[in-house]
C-alpha atoms as a PDB file:
ATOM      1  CA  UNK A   1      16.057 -69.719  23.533  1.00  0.00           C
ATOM      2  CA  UNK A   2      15.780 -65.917  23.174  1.00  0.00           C
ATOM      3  CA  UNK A   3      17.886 -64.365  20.445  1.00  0.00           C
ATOM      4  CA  UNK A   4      21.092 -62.142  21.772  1.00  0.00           C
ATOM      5  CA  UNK A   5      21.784 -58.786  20.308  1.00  0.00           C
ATOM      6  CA  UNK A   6      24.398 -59.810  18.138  1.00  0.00           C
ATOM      7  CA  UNK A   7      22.026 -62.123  16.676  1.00  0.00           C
ATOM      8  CA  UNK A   8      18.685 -60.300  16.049  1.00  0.00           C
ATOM      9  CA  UNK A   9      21.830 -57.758  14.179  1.00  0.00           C
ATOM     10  CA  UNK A  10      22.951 -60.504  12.131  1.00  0.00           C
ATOM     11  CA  UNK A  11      19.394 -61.595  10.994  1.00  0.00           C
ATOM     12  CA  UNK A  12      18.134 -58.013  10.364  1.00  0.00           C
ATOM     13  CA  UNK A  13      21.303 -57.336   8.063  1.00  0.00           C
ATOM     14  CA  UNK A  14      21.100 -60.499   6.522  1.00  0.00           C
ATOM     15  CA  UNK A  15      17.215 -59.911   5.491  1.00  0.00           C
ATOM     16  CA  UNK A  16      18.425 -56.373   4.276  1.00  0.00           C
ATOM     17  CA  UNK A  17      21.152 -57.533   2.131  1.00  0.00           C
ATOM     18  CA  UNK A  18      18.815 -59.984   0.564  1.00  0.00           C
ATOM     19  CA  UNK A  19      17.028 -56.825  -0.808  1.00  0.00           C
ATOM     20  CA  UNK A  20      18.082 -55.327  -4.353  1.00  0.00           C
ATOM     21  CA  UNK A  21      16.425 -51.334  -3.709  1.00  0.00           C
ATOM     22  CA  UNK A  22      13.358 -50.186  -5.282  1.00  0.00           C
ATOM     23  CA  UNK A  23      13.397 -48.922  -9.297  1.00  0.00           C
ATOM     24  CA  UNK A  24      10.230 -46.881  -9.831  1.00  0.00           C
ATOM     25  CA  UNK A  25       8.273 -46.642 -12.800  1.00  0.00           C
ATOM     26  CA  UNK A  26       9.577 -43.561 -15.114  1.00  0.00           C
ATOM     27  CA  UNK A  27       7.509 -40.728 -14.802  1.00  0.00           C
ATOM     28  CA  UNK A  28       5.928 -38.583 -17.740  1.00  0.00           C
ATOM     29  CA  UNK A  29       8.727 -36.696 -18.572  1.00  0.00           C
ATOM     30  CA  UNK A  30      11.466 -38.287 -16.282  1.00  0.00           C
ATOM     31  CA  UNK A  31      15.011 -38.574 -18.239  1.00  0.00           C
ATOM     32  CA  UNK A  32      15.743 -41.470 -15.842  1.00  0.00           C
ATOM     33  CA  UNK A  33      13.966 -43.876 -13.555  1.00  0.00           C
ATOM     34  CA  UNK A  34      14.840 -43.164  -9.622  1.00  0.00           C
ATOM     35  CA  UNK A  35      16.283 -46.107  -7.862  1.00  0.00           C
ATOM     36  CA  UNK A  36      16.554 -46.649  -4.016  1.00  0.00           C
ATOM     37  CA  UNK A  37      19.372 -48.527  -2.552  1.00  0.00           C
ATOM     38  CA  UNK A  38      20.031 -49.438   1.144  1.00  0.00           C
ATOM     39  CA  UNK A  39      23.780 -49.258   1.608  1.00  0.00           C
ATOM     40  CA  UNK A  40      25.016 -51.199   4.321  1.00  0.00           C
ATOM     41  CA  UNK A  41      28.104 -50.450   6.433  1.00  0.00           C
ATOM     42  CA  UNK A  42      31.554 -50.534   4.622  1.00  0.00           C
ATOM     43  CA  UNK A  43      34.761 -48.278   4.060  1.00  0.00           C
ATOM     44  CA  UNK A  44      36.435 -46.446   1.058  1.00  0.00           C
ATOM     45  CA  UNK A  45      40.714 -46.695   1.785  1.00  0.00           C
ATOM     46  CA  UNK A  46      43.482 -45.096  -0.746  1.00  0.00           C
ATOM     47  CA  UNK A  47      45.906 -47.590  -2.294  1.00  0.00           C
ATOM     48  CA  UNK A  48      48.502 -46.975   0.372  1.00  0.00           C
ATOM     49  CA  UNK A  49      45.631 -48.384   3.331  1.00  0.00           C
ATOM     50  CA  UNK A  50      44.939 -51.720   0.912  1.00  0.00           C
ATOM     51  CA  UNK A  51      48.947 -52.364   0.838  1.00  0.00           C
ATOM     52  CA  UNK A  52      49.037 -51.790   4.495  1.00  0.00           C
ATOM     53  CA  UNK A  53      46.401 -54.246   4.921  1.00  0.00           C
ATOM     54  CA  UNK A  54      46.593 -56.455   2.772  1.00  0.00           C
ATOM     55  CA  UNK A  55      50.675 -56.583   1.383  1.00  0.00           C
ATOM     56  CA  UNK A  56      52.652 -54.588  -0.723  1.00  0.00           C
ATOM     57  CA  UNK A  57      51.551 -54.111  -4.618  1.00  0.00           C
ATOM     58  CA  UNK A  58      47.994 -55.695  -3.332  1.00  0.00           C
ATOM     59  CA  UNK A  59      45.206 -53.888  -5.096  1.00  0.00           C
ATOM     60  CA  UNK A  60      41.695 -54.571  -4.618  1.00  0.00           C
ATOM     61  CA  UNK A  61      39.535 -57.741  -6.303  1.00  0.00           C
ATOM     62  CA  UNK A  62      36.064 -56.715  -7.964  1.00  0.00           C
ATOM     63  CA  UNK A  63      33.669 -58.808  -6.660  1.00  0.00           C
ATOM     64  CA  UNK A  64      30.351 -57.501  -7.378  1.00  0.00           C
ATOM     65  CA  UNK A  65      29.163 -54.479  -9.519  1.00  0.00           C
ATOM     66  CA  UNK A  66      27.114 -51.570  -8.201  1.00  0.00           C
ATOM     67  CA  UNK A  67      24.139 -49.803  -9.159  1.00  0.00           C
ATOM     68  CA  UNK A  68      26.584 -47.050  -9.854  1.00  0.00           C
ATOM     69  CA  UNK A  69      29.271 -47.367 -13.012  1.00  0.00           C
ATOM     70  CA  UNK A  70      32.731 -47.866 -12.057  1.00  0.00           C
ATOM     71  CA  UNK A  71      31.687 -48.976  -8.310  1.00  0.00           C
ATOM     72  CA  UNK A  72      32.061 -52.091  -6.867  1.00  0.00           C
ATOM     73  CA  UNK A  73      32.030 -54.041  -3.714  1.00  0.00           C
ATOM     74  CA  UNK A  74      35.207 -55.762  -3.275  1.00  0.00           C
ATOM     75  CA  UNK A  75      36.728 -58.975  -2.189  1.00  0.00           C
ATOM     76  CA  UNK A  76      38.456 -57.607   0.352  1.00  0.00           C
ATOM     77  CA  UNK A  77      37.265 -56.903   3.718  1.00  0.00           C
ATOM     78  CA  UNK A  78      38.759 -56.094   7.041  1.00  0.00           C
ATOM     79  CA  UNK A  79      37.993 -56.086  10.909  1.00  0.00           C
ATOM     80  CA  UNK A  80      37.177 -52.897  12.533  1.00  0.00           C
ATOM     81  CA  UNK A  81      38.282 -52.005  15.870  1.00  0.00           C
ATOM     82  CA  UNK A  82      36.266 -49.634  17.620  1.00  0.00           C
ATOM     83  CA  UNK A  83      36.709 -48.125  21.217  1.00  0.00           C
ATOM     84  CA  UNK A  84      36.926 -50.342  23.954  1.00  0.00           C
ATOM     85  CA  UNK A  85      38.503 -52.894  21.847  1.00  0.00           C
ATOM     86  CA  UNK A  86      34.670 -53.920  20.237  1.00  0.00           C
ATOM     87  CA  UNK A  87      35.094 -55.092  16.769  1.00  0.00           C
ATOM     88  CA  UNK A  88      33.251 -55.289  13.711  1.00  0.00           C
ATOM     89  CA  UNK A  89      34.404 -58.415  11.586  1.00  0.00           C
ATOM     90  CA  UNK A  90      34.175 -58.554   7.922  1.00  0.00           C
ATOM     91  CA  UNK A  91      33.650 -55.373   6.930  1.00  0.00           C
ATOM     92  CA  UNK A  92      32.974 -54.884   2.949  1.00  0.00           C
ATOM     93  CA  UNK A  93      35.571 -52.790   0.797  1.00  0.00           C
ATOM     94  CA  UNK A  94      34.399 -50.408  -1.724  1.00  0.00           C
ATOM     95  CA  UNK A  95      36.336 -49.857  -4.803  1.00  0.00           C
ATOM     96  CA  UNK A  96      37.635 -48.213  -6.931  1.00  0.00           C
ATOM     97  CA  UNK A  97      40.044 -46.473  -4.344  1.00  0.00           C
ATOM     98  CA  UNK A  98      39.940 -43.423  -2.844  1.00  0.00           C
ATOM     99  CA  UNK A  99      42.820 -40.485  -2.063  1.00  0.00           C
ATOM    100  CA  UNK A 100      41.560 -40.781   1.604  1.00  0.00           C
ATOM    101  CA  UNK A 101      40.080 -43.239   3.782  1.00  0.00           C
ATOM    102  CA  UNK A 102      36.422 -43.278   5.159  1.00  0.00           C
ATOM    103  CA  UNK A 103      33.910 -45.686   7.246  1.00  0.00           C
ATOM    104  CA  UNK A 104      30.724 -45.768   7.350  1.00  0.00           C
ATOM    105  CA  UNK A 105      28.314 -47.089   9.530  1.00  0.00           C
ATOM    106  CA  UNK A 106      24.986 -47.075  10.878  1.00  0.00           C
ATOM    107  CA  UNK A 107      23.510 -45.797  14.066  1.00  0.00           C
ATOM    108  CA  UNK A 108      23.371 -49.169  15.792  1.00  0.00           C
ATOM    109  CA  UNK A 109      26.447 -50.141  14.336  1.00  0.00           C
ATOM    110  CA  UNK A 110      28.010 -47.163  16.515  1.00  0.00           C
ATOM    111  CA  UNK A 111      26.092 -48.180  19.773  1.00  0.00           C
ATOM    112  CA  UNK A 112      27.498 -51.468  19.540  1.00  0.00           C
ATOM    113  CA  UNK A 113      30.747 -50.442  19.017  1.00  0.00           C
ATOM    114  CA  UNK A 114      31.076 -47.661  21.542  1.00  0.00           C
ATOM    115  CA  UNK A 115      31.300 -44.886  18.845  1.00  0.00           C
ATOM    116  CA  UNK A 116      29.685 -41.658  18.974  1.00  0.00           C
ATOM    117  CA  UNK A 117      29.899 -40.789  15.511  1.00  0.00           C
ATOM    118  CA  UNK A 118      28.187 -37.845  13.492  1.00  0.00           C
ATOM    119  CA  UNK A 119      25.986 -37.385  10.458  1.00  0.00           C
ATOM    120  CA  UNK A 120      28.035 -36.468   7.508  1.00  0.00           C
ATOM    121  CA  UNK A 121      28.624 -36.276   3.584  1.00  0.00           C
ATOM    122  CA  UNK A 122      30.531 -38.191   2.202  1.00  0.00           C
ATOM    123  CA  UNK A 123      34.498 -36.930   2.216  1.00  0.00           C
ATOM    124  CA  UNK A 124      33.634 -34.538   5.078  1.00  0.00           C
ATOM    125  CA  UNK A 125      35.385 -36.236   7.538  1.00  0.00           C
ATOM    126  CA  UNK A 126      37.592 -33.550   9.406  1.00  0.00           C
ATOM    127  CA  UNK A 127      36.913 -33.630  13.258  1.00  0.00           C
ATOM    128  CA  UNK A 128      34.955 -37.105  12.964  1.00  0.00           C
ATOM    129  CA  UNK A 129      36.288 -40.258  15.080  1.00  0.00           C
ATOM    130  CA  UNK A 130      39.035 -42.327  14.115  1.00  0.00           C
ATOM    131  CA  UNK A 131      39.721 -46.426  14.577  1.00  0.00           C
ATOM    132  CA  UNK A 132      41.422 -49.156  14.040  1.00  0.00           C
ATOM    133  CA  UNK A 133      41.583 -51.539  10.977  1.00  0.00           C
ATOM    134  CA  UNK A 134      43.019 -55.051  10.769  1.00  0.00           C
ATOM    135  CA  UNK A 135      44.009 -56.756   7.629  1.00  0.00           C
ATOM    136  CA  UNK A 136      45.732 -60.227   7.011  1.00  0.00           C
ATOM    137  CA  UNK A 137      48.881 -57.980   7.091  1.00  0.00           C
ATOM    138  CA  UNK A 138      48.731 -55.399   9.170  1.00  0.00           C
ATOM    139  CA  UNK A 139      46.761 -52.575  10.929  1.00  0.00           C
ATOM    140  CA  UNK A 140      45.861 -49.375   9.494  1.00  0.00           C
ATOM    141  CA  UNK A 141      45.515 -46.518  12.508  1.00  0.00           C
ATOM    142  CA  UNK A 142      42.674 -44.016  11.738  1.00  0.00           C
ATOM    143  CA  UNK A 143      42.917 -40.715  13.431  1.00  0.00           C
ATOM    144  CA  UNK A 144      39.535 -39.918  11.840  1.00  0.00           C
ATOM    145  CA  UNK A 145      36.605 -41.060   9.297  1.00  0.00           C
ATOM    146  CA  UNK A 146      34.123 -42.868  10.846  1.00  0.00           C
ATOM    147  CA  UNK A 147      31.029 -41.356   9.823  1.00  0.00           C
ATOM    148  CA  UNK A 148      26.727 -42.021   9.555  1.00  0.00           C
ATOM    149  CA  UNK A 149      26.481 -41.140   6.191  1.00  0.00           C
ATOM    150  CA  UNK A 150      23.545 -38.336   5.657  1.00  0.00           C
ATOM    151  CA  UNK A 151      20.657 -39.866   3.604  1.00  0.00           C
ATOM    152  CA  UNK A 152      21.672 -38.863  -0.386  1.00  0.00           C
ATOM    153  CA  UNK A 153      20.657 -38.739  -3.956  1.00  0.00           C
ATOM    154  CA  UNK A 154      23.403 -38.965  -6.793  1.00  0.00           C
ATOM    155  CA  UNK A 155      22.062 -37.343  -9.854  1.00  0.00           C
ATOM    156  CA  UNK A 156      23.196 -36.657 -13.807  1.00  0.00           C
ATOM    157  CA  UNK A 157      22.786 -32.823 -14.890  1.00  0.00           C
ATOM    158  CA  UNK A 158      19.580 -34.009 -16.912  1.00  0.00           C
ATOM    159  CA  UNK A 159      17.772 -35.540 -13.616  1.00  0.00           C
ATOM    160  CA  UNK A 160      18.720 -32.326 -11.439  1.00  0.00           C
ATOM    161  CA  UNK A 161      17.249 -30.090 -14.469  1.00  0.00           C
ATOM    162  CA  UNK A 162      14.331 -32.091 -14.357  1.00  0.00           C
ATOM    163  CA  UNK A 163      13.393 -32.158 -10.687  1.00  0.00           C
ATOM    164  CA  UNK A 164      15.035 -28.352 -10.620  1.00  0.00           C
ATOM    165  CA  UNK A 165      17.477 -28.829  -7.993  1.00  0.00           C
ATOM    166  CA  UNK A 166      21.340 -27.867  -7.631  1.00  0.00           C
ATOM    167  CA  UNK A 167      24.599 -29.731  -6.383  1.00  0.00           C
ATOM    168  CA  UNK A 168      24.714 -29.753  -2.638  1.00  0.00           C
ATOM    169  CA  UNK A 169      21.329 -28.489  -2.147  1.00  0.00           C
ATOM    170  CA  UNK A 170      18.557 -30.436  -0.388  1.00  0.00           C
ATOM    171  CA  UNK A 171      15.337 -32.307  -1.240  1.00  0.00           C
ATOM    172  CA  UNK A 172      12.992 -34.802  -0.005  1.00  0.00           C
ATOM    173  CA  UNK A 173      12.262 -38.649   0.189  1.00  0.00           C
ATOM    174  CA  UNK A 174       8.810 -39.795   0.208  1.00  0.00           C
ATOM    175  CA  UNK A 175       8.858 -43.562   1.113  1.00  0.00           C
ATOM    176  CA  UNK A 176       5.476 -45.552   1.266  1.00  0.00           C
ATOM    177  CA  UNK A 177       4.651 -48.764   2.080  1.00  0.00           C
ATOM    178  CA  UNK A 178       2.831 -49.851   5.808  1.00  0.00           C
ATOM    179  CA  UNK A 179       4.655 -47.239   7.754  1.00  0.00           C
ATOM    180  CA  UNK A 180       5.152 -44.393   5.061  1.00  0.00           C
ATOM    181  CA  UNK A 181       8.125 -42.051   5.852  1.00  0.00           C
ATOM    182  CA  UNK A 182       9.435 -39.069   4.604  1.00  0.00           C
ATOM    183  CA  UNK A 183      13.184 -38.104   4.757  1.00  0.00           C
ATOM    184  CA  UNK A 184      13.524 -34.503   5.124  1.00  0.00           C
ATOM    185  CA  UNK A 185      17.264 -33.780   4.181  1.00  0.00           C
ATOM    186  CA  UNK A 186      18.219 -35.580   1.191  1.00  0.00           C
ATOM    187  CA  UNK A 187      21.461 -34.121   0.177  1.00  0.00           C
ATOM    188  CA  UNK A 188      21.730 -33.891  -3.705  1.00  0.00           C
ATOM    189  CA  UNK A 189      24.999 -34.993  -5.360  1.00  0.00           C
ATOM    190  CA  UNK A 190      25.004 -34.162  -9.443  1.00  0.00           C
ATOM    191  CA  UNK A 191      27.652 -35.319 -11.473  1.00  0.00           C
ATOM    192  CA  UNK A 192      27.398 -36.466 -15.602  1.00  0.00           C
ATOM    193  CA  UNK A 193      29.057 -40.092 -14.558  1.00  0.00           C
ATOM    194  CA  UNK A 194      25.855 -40.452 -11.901  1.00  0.00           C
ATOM    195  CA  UNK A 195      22.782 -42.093 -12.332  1.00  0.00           C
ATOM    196  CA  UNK A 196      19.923 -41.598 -10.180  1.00  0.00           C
ATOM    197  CA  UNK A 197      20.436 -43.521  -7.477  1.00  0.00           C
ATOM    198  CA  UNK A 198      19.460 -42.844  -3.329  1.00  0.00           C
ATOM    199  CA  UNK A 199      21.075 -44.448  -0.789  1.00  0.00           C
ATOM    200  CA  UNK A 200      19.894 -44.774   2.671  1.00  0.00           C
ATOM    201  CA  UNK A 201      21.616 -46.785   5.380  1.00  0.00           C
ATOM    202  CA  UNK A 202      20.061 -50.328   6.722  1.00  0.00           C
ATOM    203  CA  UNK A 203      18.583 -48.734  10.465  1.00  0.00           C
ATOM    204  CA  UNK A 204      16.856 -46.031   7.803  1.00  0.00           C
ATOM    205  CA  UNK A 205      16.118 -48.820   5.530  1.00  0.00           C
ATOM    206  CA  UNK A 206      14.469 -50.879   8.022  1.00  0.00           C
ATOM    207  CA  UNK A 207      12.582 -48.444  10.205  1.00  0.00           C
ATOM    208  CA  UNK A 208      10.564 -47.545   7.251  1.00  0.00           C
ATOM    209  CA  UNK A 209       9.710 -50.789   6.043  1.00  0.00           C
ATOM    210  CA  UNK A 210      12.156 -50.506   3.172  1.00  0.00           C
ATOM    211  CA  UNK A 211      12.001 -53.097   0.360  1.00  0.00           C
ATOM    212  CA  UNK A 212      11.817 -54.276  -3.530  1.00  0.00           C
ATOM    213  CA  UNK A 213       8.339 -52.805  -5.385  1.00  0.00           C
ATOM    214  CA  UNK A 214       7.731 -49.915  -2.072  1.00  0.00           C
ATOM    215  CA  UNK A 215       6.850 -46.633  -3.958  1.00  0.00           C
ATOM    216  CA  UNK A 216       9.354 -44.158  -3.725  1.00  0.00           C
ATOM    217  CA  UNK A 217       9.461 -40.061  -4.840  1.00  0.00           C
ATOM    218  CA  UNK A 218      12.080 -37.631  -5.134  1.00  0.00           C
ATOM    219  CA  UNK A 219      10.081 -34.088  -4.111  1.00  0.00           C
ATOM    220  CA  UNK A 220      11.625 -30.636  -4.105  1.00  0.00           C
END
């Protein structure tokens, strides 16, 4: 029996969450080693969001570390609502909390839902499409946040010396592998708590032929 939609979806996130990103060898020179991570739909929400979800005084459970310190994919998760009453179940938490709340999602994630939703950085979210969010107790009524989040590298001082790029500016991806790919507009995050870390989302992930041991470069 041929596969529906919904299921050839399921089976192509399920075979990219099985994935752990791509660490490249250290170059000559290289402070750090470059990492690639595909980071798969999921929302950031301030403390006041997880106690209108999920209770009064709730806070959110660590459940599994991230590449990055401090980060971590929660317990928790909630059901989206998009337009037209579609719905996205089980949808991750990140944590630590945020002072504002944000989703993000991939391209197909927003044709399924009925969402035209735009490319954006992180935390840019004025203008961009709100939802719905359901929790054990309660909803949580977003007038705006849903977001594709642009292709990005976070960086420590020492990596951006080293490839000679600034915060906010713009390099390039160069994935190989069977297809081979190059990502155009990587937008360049440097902070000293970051370690050198890409993320791409799983439709980018998977149209390239993402996976563990594919070379990646950073290129200016």
């Amino acid at each position: 029996m041929p596969l529906n939609r919904s299921q050839v979806e399921q089976l192509v996130r399920a075979s990219l969450g099985r994935q752990t990103g791509s660490i490249q060898p250290v170059k000559k020179g290289a402070p750090n080693p470059l990492v690639v991570n595909i980071s798969a739909r999921h929302c950031h929400l301030s403390p006041q969001a997880v106690e209108t979800l999920f209770g009064k005084g709730h806070t959110l459970t660590p459940m599994k570390d991230l590449y990055m310190d401090g980060q971590y994919a929660a317990k928790e998760a909630v059901t989206l609502i998009g337009p037209r009453s579609r719905v996205i179940s089980n949808l991750r938490i990140l944590g630590p909390c945020r002072d504002f709340n944000q989703i993000e999602l991939a391209y197909t994630d927003a044709i399924s839902l009925g969402f035209k939703i735009p490319i954006r950085n992180s935390g840019d979210i004025k203008g961009t499409p709100g939802c719905m969010l359901m929790g054990p107790a309660g909803f949580l009524k977003m007038e705006e946040g849903v977001i594709r989040a642009a292709p990005h590298v976070h960086m420590a001082p020492e990596d951006a010396e080293y490839y000679g790029v600034e915060n906010k500016s713009y390099m390039k991806l160069r994935i190989g592998g069977e297809v081979g790919v190059t990502f155009d507009k990587l937008f360049v995050r440097i902070d000293p708590s970051f370690k050198l870390e890409v993320h791409i989302d799983t439709d980018e992930g998977n149209a390239c032929g993402f996976g563990p041991g594919v070379f990646c470069e950073l290129i200016k």
